[in-house]
PDB file of N, CA and C in Angstrom:
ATOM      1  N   UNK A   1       3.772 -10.640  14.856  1.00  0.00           N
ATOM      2  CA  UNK A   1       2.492 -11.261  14.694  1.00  0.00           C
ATOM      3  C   UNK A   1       1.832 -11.334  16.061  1.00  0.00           C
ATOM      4  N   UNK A   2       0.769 -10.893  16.268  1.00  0.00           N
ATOM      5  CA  UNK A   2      -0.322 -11.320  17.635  1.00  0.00           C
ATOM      6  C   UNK A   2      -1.259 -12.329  17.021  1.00  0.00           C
ATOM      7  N   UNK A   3      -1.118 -13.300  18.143  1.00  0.00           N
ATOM      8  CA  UNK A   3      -2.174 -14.323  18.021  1.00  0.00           C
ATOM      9  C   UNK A   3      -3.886 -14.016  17.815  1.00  0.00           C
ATOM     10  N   UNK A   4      -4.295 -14.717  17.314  1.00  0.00           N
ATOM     11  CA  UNK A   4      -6.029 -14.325  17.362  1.00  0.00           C
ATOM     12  C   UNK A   4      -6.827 -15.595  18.075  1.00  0.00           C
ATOM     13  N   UNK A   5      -7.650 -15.388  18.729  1.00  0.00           N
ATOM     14  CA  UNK A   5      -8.592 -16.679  19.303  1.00  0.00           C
ATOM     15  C   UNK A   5      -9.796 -16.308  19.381  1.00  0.00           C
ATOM     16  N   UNK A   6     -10.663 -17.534  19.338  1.00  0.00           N
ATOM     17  CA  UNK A   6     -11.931 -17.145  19.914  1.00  0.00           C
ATOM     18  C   UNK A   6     -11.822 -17.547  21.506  1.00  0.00           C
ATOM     19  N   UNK A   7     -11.318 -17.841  22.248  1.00  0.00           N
ATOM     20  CA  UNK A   7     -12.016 -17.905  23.577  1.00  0.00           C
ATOM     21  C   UNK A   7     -12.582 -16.894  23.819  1.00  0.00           C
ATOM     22  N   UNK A   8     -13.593 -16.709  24.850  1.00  0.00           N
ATOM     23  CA  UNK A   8     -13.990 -15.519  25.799  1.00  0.00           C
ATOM     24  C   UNK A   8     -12.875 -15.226  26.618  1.00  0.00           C
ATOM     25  N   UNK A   9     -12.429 -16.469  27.316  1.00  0.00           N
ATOM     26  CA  UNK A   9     -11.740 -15.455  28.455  1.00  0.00           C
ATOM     27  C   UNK A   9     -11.151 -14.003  28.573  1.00  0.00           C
ATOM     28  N   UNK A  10     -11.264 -13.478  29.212  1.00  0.00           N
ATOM     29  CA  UNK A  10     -10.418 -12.078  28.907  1.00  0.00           C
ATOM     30  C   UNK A  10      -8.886 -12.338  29.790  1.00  0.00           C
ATOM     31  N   UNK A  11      -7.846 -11.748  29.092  1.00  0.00           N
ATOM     32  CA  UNK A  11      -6.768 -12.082  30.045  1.00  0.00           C
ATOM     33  C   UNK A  11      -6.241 -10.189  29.531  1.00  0.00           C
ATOM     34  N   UNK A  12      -5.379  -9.767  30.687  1.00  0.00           N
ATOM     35  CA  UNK A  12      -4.838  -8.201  30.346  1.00  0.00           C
ATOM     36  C   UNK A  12      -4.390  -8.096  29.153  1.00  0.00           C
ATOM     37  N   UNK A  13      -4.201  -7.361  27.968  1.00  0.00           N
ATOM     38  CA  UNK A  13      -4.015  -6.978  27.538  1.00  0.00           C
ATOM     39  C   UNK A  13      -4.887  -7.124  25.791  1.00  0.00           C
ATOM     40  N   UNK A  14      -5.944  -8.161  26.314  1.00  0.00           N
ATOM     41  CA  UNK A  14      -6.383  -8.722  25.026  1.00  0.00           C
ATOM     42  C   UNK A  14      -7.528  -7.720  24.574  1.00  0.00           C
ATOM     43  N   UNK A  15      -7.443  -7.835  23.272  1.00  0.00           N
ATOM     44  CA  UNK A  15      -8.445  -6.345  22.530  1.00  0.00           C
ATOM     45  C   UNK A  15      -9.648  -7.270  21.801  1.00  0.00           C
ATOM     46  N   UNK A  16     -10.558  -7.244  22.073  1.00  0.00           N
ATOM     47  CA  UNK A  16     -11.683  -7.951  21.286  1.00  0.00           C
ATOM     48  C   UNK A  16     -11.686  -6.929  19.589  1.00  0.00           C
ATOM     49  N   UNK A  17     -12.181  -7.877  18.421  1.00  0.00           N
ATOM     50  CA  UNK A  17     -12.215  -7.187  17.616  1.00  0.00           C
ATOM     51  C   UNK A  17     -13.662  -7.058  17.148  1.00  0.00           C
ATOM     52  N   UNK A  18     -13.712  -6.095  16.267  1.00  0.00           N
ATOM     53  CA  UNK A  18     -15.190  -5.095  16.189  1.00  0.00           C
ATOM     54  C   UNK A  18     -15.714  -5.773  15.227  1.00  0.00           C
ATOM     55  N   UNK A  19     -14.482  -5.846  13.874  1.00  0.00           N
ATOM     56  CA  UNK A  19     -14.839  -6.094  13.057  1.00  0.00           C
ATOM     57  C   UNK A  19     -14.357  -7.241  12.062  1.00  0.00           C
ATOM     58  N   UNK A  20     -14.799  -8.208  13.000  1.00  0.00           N
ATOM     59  CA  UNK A  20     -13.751  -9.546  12.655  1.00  0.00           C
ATOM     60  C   UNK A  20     -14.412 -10.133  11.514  1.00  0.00           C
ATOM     61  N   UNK A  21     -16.149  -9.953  11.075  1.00  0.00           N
ATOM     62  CA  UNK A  21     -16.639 -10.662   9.875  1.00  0.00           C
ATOM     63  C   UNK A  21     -16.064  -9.554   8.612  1.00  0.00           C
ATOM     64  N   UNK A  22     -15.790  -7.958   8.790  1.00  0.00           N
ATOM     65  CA  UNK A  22     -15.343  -7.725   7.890  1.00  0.00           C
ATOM     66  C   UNK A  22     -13.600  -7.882   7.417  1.00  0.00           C
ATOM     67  N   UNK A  23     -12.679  -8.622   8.407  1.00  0.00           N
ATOM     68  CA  UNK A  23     -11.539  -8.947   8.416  1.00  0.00           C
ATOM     69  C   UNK A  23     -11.588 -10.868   7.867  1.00  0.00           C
ATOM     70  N   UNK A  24     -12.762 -11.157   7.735  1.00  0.00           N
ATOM     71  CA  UNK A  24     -12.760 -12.562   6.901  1.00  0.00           C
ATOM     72  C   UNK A  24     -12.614 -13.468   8.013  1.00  0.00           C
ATOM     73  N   UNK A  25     -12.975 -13.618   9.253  1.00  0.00           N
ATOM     74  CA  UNK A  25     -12.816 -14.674  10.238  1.00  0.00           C
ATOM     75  C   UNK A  25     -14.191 -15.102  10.451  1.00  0.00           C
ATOM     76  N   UNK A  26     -13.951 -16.219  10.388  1.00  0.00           N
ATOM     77  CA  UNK A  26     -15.518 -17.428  10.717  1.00  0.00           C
ATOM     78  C   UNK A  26     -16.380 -16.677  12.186  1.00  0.00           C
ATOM     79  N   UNK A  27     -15.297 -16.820  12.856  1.00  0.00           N
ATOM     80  CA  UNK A  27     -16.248 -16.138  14.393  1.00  0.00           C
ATOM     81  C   UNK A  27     -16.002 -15.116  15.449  1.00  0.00           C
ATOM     82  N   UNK A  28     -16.315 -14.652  15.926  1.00  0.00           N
ATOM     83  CA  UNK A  28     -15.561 -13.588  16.917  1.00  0.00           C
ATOM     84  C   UNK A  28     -14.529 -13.704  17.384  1.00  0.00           C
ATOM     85  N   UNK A  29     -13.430 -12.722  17.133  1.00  0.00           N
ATOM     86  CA  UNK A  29     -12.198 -13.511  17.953  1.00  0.00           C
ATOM     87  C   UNK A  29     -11.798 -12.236  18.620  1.00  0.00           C
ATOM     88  N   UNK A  30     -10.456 -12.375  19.051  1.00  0.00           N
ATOM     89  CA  UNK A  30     -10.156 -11.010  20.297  1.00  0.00           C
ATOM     90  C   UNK A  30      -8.115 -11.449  19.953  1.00  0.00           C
ATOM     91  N   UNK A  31      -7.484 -10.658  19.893  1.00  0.00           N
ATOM     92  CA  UNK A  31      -6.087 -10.317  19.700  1.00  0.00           C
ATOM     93  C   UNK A  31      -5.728 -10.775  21.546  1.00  0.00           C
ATOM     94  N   UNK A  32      -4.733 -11.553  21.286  1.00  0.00           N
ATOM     95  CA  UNK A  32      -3.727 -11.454  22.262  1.00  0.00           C
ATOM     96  C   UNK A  32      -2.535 -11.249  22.479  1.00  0.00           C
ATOM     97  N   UNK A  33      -2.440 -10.772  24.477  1.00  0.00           N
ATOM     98  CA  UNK A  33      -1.334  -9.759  23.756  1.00  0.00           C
ATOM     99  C   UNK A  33       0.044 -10.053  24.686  1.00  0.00           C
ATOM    100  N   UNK A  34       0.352 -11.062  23.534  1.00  0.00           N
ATOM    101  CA  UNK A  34       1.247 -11.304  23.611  1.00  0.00           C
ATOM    102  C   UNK A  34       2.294 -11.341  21.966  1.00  0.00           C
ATOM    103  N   UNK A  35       3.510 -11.418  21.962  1.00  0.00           N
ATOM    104  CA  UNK A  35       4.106 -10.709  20.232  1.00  0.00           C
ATOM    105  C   UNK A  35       4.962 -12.293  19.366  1.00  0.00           C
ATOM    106  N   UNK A  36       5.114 -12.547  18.643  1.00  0.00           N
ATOM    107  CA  UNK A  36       5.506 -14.000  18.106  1.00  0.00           C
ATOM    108  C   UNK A  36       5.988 -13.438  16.646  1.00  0.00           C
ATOM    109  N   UNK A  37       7.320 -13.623  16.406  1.00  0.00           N
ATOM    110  CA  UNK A  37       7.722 -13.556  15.160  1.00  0.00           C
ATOM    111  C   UNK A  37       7.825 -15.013  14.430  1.00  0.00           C
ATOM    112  N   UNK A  38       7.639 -14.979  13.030  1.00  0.00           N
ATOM    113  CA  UNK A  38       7.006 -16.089  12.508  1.00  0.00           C
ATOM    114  C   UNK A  38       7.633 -15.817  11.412  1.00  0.00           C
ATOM    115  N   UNK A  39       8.513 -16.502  10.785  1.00  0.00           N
ATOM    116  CA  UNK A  39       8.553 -17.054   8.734  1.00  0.00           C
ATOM    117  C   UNK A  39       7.168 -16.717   8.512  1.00  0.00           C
ATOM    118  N   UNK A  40       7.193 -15.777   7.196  1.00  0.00           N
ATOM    119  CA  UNK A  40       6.285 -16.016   6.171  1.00  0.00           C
ATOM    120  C   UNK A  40       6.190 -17.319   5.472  1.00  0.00           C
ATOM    121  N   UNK A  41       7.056 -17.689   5.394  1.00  0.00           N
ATOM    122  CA  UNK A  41       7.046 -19.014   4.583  1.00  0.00           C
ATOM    123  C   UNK A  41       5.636 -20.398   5.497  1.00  0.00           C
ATOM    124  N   UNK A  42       5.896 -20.160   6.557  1.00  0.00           N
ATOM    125  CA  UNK A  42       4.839 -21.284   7.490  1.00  0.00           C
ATOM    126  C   UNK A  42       3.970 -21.121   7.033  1.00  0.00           C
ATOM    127  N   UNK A  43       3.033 -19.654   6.520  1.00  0.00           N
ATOM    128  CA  UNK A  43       1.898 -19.609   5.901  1.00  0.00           C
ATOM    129  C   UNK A  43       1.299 -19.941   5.115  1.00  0.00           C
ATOM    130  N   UNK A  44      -0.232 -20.782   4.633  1.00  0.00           N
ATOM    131  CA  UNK A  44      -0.389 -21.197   3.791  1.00  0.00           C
ATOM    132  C   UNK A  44      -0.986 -20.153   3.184  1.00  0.00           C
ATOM    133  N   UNK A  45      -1.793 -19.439   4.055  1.00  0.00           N
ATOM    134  CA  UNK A  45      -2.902 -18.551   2.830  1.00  0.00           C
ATOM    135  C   UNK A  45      -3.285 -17.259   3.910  1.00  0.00           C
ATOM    136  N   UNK A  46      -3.761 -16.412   3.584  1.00  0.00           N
ATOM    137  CA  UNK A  46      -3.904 -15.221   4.550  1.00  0.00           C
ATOM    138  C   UNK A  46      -5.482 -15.355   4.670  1.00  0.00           C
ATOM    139  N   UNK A  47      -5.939 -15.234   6.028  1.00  0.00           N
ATOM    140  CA  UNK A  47      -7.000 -15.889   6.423  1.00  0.00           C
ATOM    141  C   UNK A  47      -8.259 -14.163   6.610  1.00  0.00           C
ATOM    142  N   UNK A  48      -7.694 -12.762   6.785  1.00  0.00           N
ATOM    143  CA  UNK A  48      -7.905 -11.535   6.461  1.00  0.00           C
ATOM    144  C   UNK A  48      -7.089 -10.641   6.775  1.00  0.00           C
ATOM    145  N   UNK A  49      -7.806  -9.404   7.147  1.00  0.00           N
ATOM    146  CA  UNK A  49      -6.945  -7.848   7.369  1.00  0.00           C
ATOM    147  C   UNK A  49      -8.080  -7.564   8.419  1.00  0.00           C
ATOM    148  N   UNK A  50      -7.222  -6.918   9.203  1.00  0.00           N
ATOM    149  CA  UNK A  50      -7.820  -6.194  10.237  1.00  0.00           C
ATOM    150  C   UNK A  50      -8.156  -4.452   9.632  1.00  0.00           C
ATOM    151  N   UNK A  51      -9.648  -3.999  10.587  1.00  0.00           N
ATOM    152  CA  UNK A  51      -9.868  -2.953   9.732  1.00  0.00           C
ATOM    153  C   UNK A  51      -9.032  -1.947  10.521  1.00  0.00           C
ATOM    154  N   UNK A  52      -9.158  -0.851  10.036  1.00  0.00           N
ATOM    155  CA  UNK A  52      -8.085   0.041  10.542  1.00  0.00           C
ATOM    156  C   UNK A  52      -8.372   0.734  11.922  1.00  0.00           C
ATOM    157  N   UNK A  53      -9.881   0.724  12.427  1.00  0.00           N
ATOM    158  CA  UNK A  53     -10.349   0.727  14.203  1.00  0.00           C
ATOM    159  C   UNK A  53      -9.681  -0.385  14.587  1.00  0.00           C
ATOM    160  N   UNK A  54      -9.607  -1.757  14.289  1.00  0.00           N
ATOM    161  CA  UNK A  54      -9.468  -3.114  14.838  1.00  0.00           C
ATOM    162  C   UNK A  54      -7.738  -3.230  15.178  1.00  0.00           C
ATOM    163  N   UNK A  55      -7.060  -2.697  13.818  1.00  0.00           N
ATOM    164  CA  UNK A  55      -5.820  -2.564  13.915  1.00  0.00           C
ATOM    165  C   UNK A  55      -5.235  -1.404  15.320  1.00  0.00           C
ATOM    166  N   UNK A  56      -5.649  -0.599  15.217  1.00  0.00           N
ATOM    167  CA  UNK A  56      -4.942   1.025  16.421  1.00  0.00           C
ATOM    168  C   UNK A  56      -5.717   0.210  17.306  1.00  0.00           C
ATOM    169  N   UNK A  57      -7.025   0.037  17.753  1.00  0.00           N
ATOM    170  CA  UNK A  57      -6.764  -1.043  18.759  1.00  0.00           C
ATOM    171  C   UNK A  57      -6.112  -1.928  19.225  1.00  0.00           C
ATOM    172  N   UNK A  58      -5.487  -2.898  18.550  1.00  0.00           N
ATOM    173  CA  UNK A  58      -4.534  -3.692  19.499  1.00  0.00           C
ATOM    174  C   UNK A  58      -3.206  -3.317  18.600  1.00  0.00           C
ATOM    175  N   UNK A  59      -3.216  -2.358  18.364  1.00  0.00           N
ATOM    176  CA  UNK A  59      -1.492  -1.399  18.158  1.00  0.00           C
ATOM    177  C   UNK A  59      -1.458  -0.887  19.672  1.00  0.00           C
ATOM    178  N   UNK A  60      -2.536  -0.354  20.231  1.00  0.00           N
ATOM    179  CA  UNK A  60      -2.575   0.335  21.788  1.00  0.00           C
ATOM    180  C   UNK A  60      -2.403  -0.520  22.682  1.00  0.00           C
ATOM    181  N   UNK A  61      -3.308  -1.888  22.648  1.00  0.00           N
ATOM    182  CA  UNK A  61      -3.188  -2.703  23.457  1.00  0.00           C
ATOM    183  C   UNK A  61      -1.954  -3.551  23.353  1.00  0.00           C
ATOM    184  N   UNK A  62      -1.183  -3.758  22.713  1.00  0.00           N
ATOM    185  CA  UNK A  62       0.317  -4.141  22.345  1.00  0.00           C
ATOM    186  C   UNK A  62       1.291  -3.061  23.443  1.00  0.00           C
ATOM    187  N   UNK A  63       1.331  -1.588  23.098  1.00  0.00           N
ATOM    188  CA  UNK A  63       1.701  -0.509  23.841  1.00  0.00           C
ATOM    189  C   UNK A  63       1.456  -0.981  25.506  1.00  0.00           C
ATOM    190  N   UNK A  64       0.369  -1.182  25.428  1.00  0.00           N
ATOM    191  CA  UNK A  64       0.134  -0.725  27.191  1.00  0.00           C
ATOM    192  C   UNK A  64       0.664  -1.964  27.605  1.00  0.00           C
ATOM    193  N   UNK A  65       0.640  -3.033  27.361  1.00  0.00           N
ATOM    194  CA  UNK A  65       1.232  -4.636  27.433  1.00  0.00           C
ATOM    195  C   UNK A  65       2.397  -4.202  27.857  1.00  0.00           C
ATOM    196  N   UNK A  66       3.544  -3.641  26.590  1.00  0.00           N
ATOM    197  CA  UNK A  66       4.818  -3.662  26.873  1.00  0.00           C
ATOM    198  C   UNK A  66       5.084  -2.469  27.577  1.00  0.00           C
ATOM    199  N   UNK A  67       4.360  -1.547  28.417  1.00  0.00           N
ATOM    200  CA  UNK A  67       4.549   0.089  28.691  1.00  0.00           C
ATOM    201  C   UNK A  67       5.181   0.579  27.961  1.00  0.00           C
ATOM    202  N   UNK A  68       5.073   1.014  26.718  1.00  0.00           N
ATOM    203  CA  UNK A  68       5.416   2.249  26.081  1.00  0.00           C
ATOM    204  C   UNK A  68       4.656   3.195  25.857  1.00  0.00           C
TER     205      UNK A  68
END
């Protein structure tokens, strides 16, 4: 799981997303990149989907984070 936020700040590795009103999020947010495994179970409800530009974007920015 990568976190999502709205701050602005930019910190390395974070990917702003393009298309965050068509992924169902209230406001602009940007992926950070940093990685967090999580229970499904904690979840209450799935909040969207990333579109598939938004996704290979921070699939890359995940990559260059960890150098692979």
């Amino acid at each position: 799981m990568v976190a999502l936020t709205t701050n602005a700040d930019h910190h390395y590795g974070d990917c702003f997303l393009d298309d965050w009103r068509s992924a169902g999020l209230p406001k602009p947010a940007k992926a950070k990149a940093f990685l967090a495994t999580v229970d499904r179970a904690t979840f209450e409800r799935k909040v969207g989907v990333l579109s598939q530009g938004d996704f290979q974007r921070v699939r890359e920015s995940i990559r260059l984070v960890l150098g692979f």
